[in-house]
C-alpha atoms as a PDB file:
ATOM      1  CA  UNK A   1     -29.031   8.757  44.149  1.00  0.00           C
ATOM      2  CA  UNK A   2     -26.430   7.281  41.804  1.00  0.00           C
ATOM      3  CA  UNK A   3     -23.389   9.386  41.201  1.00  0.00           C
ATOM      4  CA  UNK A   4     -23.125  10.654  37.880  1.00  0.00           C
ATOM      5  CA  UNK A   5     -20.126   9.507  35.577  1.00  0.00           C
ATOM      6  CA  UNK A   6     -17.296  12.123  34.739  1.00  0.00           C
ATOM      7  CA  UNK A   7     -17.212  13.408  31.715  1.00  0.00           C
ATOM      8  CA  UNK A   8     -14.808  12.315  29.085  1.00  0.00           C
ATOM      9  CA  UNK A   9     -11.979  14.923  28.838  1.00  0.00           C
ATOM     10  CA  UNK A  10      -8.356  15.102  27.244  1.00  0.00           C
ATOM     11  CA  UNK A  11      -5.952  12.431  28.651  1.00  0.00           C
ATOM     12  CA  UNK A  12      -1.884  11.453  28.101  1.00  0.00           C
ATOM     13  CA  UNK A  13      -2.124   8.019  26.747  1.00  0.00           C
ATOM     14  CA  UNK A  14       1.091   7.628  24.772  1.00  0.00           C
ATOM     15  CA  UNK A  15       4.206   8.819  26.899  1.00  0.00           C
ATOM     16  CA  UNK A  16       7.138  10.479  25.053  1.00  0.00           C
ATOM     17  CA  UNK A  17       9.244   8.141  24.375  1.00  0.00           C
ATOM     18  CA  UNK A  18       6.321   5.748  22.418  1.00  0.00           C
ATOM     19  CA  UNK A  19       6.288   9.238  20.201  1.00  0.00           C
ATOM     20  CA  UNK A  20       9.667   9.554  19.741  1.00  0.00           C
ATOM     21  CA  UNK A  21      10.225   5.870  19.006  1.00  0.00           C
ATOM     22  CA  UNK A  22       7.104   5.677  16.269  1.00  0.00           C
ATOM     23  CA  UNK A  23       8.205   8.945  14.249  1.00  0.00           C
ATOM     24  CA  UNK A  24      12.086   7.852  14.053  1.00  0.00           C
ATOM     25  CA  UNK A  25      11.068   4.572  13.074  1.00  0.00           C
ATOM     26  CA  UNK A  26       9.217   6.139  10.125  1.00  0.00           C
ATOM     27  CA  UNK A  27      12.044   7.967   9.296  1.00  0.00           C
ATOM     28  CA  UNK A  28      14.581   5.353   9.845  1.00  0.00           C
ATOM     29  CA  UNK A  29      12.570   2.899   7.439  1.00  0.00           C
ATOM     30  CA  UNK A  30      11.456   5.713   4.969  1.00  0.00           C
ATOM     31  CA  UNK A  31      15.403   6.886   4.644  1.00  0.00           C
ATOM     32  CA  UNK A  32      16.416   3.418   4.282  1.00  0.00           C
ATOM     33  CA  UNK A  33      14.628   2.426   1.736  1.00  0.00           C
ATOM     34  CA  UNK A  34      14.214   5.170  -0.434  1.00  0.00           C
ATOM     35  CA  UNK A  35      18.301   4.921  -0.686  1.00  0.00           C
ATOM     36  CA  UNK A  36      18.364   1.151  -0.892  1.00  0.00           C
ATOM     37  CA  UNK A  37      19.264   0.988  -4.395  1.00  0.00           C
ATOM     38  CA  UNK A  38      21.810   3.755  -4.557  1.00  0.00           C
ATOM     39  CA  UNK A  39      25.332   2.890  -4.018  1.00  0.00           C
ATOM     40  CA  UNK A  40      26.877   6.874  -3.299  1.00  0.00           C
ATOM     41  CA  UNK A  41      24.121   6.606  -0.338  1.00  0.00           C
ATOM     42  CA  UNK A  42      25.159   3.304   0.988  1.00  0.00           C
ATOM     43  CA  UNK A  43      26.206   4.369   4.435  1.00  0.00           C
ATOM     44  CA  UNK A  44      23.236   6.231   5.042  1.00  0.00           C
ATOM     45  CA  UNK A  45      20.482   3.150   4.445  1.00  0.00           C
ATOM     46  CA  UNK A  46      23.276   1.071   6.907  1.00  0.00           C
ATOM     47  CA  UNK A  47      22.960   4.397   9.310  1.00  0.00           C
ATOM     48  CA  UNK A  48      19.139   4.232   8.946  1.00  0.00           C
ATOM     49  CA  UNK A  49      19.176   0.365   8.674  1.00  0.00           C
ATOM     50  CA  UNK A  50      20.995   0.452  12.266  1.00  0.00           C
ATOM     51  CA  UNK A  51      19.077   3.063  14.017  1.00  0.00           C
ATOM     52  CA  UNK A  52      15.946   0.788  13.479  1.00  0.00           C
ATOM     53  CA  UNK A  53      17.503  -2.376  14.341  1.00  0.00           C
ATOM     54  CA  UNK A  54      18.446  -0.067  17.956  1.00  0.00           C
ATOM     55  CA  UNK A  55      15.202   1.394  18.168  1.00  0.00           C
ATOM     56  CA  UNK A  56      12.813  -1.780  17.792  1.00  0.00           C
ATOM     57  CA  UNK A  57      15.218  -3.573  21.008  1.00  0.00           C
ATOM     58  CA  UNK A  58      14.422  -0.186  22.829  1.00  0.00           C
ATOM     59  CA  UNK A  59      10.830  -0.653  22.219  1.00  0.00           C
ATOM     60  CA  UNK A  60      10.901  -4.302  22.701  1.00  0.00           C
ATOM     61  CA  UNK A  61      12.332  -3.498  26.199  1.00  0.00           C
ATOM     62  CA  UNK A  62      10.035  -0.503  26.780  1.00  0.00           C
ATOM     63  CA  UNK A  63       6.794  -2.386  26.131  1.00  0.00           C
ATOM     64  CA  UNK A  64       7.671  -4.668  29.119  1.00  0.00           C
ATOM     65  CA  UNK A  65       9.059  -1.720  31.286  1.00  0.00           C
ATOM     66  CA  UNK A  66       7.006   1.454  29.776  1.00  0.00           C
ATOM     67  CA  UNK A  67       3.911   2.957  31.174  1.00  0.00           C
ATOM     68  CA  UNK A  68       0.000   1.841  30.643  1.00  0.00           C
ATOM     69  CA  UNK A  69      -0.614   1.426  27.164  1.00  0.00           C
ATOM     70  CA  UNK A  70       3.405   1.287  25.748  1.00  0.00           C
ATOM     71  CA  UNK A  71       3.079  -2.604  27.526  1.00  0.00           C
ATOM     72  CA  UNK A  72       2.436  -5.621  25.201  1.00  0.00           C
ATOM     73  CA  UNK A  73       0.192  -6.861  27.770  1.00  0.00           C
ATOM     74  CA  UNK A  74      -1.782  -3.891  27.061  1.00  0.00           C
ATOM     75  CA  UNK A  75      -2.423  -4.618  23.337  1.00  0.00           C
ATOM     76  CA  UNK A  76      -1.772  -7.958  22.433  1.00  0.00           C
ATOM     77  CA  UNK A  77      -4.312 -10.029  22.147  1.00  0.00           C
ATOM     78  CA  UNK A  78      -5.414 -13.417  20.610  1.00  0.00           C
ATOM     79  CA  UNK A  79      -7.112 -14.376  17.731  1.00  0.00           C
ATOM     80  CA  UNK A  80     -10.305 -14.134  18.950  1.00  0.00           C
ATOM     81  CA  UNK A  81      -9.960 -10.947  19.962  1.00  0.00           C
ATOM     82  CA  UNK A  82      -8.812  -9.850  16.706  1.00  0.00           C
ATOM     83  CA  UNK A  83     -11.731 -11.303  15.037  1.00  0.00           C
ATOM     84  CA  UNK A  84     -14.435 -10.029  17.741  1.00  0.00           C
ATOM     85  CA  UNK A  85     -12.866  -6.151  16.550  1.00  0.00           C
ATOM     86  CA  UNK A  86     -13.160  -6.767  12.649  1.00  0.00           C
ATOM     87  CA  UNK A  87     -16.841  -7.970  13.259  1.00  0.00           C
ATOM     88  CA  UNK A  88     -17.756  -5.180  15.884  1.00  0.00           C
ATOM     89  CA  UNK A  89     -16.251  -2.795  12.681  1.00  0.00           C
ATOM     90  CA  UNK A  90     -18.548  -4.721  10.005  1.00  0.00           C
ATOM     91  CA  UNK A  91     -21.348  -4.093  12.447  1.00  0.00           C
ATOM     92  CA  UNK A  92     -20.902  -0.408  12.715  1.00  0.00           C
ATOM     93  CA  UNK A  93     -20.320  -0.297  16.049  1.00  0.00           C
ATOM     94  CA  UNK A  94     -16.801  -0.446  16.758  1.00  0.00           C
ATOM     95  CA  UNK A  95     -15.442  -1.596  19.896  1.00  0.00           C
ATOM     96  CA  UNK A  96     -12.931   1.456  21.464  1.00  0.00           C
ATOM     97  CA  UNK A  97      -9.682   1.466  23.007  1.00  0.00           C
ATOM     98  CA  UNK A  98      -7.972   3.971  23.976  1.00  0.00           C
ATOM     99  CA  UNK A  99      -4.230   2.214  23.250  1.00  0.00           C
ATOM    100  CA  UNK A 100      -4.158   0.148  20.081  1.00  0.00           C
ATOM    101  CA  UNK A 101      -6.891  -1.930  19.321  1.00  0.00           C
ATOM    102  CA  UNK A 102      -6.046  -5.544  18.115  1.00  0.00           C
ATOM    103  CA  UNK A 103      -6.229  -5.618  14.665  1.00  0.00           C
ATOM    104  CA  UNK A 104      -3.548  -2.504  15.049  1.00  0.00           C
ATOM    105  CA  UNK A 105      -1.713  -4.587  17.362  1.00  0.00           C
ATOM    106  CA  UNK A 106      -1.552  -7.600  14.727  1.00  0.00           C
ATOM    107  CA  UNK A 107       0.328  -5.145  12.210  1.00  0.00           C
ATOM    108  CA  UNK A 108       2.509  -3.385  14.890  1.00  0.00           C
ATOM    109  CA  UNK A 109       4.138  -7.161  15.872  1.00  0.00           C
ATOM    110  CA  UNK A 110       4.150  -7.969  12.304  1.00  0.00           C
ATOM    111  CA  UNK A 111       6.252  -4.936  11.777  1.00  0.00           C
ATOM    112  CA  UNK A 112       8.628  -5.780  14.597  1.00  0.00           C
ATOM    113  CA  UNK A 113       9.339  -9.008  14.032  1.00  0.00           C
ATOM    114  CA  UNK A 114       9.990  -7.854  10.071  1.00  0.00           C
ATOM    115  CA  UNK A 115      12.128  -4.633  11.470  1.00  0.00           C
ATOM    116  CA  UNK A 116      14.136  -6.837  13.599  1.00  0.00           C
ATOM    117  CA  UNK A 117      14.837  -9.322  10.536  1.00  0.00           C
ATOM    118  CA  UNK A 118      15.827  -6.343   8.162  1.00  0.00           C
ATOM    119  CA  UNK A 119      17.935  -5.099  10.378  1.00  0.00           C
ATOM    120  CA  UNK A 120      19.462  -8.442  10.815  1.00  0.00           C
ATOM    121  CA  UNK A 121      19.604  -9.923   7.468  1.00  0.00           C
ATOM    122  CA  UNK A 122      21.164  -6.413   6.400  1.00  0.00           C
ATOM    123  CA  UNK A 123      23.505  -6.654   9.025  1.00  0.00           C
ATOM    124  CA  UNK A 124      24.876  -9.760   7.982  1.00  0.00           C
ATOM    125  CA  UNK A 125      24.483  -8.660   3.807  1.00  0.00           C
ATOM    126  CA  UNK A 126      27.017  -5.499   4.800  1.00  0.00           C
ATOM    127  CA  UNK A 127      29.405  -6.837   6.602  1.00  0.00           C
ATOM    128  CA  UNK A 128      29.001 -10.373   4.569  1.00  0.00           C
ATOM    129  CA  UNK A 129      28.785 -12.607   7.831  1.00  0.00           C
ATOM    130  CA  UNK A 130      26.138 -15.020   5.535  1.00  0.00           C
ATOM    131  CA  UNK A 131      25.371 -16.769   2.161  1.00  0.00           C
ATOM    132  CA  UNK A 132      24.540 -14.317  -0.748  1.00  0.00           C
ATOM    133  CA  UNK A 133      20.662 -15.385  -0.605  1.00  0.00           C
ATOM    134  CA  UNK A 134      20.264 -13.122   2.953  1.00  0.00           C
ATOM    135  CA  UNK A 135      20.640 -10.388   0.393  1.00  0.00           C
ATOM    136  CA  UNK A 136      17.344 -11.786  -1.138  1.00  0.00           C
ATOM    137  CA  UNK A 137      15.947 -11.954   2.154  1.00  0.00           C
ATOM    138  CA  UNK A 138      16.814  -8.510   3.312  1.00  0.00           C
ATOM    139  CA  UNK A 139      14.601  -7.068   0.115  1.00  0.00           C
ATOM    140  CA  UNK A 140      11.735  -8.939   0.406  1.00  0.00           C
ATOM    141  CA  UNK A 141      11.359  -8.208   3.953  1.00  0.00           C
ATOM    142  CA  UNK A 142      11.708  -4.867   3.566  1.00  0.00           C
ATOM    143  CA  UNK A 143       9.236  -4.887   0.709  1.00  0.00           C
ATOM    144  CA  UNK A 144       7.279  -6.992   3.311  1.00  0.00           C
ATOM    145  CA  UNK A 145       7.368  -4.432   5.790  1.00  0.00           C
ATOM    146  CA  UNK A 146       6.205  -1.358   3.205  1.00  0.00           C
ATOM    147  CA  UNK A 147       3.093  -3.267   2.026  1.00  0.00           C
ATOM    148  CA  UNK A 148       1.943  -4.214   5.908  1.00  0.00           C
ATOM    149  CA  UNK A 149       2.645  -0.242   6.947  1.00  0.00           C
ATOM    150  CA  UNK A 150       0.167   0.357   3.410  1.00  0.00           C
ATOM    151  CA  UNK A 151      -2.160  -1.976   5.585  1.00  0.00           C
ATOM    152  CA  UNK A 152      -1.227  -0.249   8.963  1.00  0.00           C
ATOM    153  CA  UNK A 153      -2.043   3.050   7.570  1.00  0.00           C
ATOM    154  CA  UNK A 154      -5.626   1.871   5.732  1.00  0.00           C
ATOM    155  CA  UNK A 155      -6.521   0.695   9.330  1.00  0.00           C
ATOM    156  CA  UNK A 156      -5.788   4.070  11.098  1.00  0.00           C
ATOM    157  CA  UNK A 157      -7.666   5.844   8.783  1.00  0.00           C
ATOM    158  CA  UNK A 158     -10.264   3.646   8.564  1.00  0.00           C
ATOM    159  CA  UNK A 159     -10.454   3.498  12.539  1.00  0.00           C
ATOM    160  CA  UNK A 160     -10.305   7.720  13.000  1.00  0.00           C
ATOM    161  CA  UNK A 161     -13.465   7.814  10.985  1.00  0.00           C
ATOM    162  CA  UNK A 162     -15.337   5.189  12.731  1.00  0.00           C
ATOM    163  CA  UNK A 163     -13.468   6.440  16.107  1.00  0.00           C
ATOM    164  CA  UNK A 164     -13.951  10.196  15.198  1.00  0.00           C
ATOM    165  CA  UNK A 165     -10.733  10.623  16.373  1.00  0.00           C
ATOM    166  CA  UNK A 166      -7.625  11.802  15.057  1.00  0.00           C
ATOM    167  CA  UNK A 167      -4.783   8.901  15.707  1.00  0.00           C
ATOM    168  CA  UNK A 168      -2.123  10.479  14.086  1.00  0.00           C
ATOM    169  CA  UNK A 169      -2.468  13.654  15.728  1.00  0.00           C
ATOM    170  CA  UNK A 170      -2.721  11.685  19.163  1.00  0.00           C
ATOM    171  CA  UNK A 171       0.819   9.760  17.860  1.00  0.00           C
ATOM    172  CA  UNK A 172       2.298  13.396  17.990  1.00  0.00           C
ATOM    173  CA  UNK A 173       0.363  15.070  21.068  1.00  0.00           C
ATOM    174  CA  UNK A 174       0.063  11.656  23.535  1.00  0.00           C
ATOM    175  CA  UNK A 175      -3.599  12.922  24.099  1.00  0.00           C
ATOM    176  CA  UNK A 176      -6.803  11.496  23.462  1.00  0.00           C
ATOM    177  CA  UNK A 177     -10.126  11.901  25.153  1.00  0.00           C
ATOM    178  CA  UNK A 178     -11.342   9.311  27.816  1.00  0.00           C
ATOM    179  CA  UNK A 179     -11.891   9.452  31.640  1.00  0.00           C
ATOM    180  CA  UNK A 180      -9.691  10.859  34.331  1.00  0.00           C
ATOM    181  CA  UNK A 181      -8.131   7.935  35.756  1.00  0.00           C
ATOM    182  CA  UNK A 182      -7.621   5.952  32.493  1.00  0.00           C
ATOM    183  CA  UNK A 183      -4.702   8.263  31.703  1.00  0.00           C
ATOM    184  CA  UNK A 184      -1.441   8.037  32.590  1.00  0.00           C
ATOM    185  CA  UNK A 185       0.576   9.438  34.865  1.00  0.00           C
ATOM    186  CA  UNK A 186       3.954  10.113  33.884  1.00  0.00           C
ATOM    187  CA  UNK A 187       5.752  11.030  30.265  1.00  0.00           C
ATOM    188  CA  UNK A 188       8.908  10.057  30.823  1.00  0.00           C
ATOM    189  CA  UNK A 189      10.346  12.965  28.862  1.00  0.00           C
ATOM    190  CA  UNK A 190      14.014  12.193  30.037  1.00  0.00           C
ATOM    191  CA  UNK A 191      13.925   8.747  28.622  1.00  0.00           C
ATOM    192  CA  UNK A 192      12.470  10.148  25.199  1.00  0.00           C
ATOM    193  CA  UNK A 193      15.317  13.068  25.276  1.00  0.00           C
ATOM    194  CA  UNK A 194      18.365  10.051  26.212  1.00  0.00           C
ATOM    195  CA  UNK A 195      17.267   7.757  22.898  1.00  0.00           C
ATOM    196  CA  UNK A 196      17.215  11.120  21.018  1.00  0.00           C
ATOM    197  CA  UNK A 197      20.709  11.849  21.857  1.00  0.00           C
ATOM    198  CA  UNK A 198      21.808   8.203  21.160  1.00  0.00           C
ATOM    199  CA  UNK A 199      20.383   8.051  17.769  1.00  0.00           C
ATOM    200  CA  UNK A 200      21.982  11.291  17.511  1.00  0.00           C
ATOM    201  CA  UNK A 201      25.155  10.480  19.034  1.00  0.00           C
ATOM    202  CA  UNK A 202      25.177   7.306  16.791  1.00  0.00           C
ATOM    203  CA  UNK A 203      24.464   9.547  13.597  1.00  0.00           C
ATOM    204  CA  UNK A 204      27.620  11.888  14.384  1.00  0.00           C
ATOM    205  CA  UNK A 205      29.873   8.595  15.143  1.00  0.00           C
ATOM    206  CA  UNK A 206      28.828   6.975  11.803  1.00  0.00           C
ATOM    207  CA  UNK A 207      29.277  10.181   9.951  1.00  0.00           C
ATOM    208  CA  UNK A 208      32.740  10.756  11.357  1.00  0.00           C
ATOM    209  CA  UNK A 209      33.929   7.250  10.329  1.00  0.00           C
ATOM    210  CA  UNK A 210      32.413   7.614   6.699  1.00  0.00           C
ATOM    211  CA  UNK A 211      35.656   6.954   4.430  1.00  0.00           C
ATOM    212  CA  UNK A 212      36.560   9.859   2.431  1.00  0.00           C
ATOM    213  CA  UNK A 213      38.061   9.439  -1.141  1.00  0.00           C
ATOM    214  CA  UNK A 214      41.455  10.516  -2.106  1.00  0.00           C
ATOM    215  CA  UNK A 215      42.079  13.160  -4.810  1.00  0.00           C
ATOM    216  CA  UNK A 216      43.169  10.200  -7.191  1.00  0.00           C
ATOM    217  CA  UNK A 217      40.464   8.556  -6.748  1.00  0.00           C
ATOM    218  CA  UNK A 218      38.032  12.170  -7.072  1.00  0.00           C
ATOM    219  CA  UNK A 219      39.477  12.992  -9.897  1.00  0.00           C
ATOM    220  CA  UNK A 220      39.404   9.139 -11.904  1.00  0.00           C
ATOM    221  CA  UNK A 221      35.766   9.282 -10.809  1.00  0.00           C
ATOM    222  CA  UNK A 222      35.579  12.931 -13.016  1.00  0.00           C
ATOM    223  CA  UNK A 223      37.456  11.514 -15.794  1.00  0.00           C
ATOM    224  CA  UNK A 224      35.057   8.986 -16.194  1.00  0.00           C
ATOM    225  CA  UNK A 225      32.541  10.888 -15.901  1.00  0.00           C
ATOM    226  CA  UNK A 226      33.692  13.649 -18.326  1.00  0.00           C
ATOM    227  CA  UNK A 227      34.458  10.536 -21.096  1.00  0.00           C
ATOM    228  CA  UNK A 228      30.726   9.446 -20.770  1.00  0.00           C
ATOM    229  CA  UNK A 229      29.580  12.580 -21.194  1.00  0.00           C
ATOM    230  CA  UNK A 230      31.517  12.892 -24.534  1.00  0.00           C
ATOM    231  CA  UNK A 231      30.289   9.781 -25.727  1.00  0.00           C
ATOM    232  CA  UNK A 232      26.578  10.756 -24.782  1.00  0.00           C
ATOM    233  CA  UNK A 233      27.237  13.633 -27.033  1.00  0.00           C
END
C-alpha cells in the first residue's frame, strides 16, 4: 500500500533578509530616480544611489552564503532552461518553482549587473573620478534598469495568474504553499535587522555631513528669488 503524499501547506521560502533587501532596493532605486534631475535633492539620489550600490554587494554575497532559494545556484539557469519555461507558459501549463523561475531569474541578474553599474558610473559622475560621458552612461543605465523592472513586473503578474499565487504578497510574508520539507529552515531575522541598521546608520551619517548654507548665501538665494518673482509679475 503506497503511502500517500502530504498535502501542500504554507512554507518559509524567502528568509528575511531576501525581503528586506528586495523592498529597500525598490525604494533605493524609486528615490533615486525620481530626484535625479533635481539639484536641491542631490544628496539624497547620492544617499539612495549608495545604499543600492551597498545593498546589491550584500546580496551578491548572500546568494552564495544565504539559505535555499536566496542561492544563485538555486535560480540561475541556462538558456535552455529559460526557453523550456516561456514554452511550458505558451502551452498553458506552466512549469512551477517555488524560488524564482528562470525567466525571473534572467531579469533579476540583468538588474544587478545594471544596479551595480549605476551605482558605479554615479559614483565616479559625483565625485568626478572619470570622463564627462560616464554621466551619459549613468542615465541610460538607469533608464535601462526602469524599463527591465516594467518587464520584471509584467512577468510577476503574468506568472501569479498562471501560478494562482500571489508573488508579491509572498515577497512581503516569505510564505508560499508547497510540501513540508521543501521549506526552509531558518529566517535569519538578525541578519535582516543588522543591514537595516546599516542602511540606517549610513542614512543618519550622510545626513549629518549634508553642508548647510550660510545666512549670506540663504538670503542671496531669496533675493533672487524675490527679483524673479517681480519680473514674472
Amino acid at each position: 500500500m503506497s503511502t500517500p503524499e502530504p498535502s501542500p501547506q504554507k512554507i518559509r521560502i524567502w528568509d528575511a533578509p531576501v525581503r528586506v533587501f528586495h523592498w529597500l532596493l525598490v525604494f533605493s532605486f524609486a528615490g533615486a530616480y525620481i530626484t535625479s534631475e533635481s539639484e536641491y535633492w542631490r544628496l539624497v539620489h547620492v544617499t539612495l544611489g549608495y545604499t543600492l550600490g551597498g545593498l546589491l554587494a550584500f546580496r551578491l554575497v548572500w546568494g552564495v552564503v544565504g539559505t535555499r532559494y536566496a542561492r544563485f545556484s538555486s535560480f540561475v539557469r541556462g538558456p535552455g532552461a529559460v526557453l523550456r519555461y516561456l514554452k511550458s507558459l505558451r502551452s498553458g501549463q506552466p512549469e512551477h518553482h517555488l524560488g524564482h523561475n528562470p525567466a525571473g531569474a534572467v531579469a533579476i541578474v540583468l538588474l544587478m549587473l545594471m544596479g551595480l553599474g549605476i551605482a558605479g558610473t554615479g559614483y565616479a559622475t559625483y565625485n568626478e573620478l572619470g570622463p564627462d560621458w560616464l554621466a551619459e552612461v549613468h542615465e541610460v543605465l538607469a533608464n535601462g534598469m526602469l524599463l527591465v523592472i516594467g518587464g520584471h513586473l509584467l512577468g510577476v503578474v503574468s506568472a501569479s495568474v498562471q501560478h494562482k499565487e500571489n508573488l508579491v504578497r509572498a515577497m512581503v510574508t516569505g510564505y508560499k504553499v508547497g510540501a513540508v520539507d521543501q521549506g526552509i529552515r531558518r529566517t535569519w531575522a538578525v541578519v535582516a535587522v543588522a543591514l537595516v541598521i546599516a542602511v540606517l546608520g549610513f542614512w543618519w551619517l550622510q545626513w549629518q555631513s549634508a553642508p548647510v548654507p550660510d545666512s549670506g548665501e540663504t538670503q542671496t538665494s531669496q533675493a533672487a528669488q524675490s527679483d524673479q518673482n517681480k519680473v514674472s509679475n
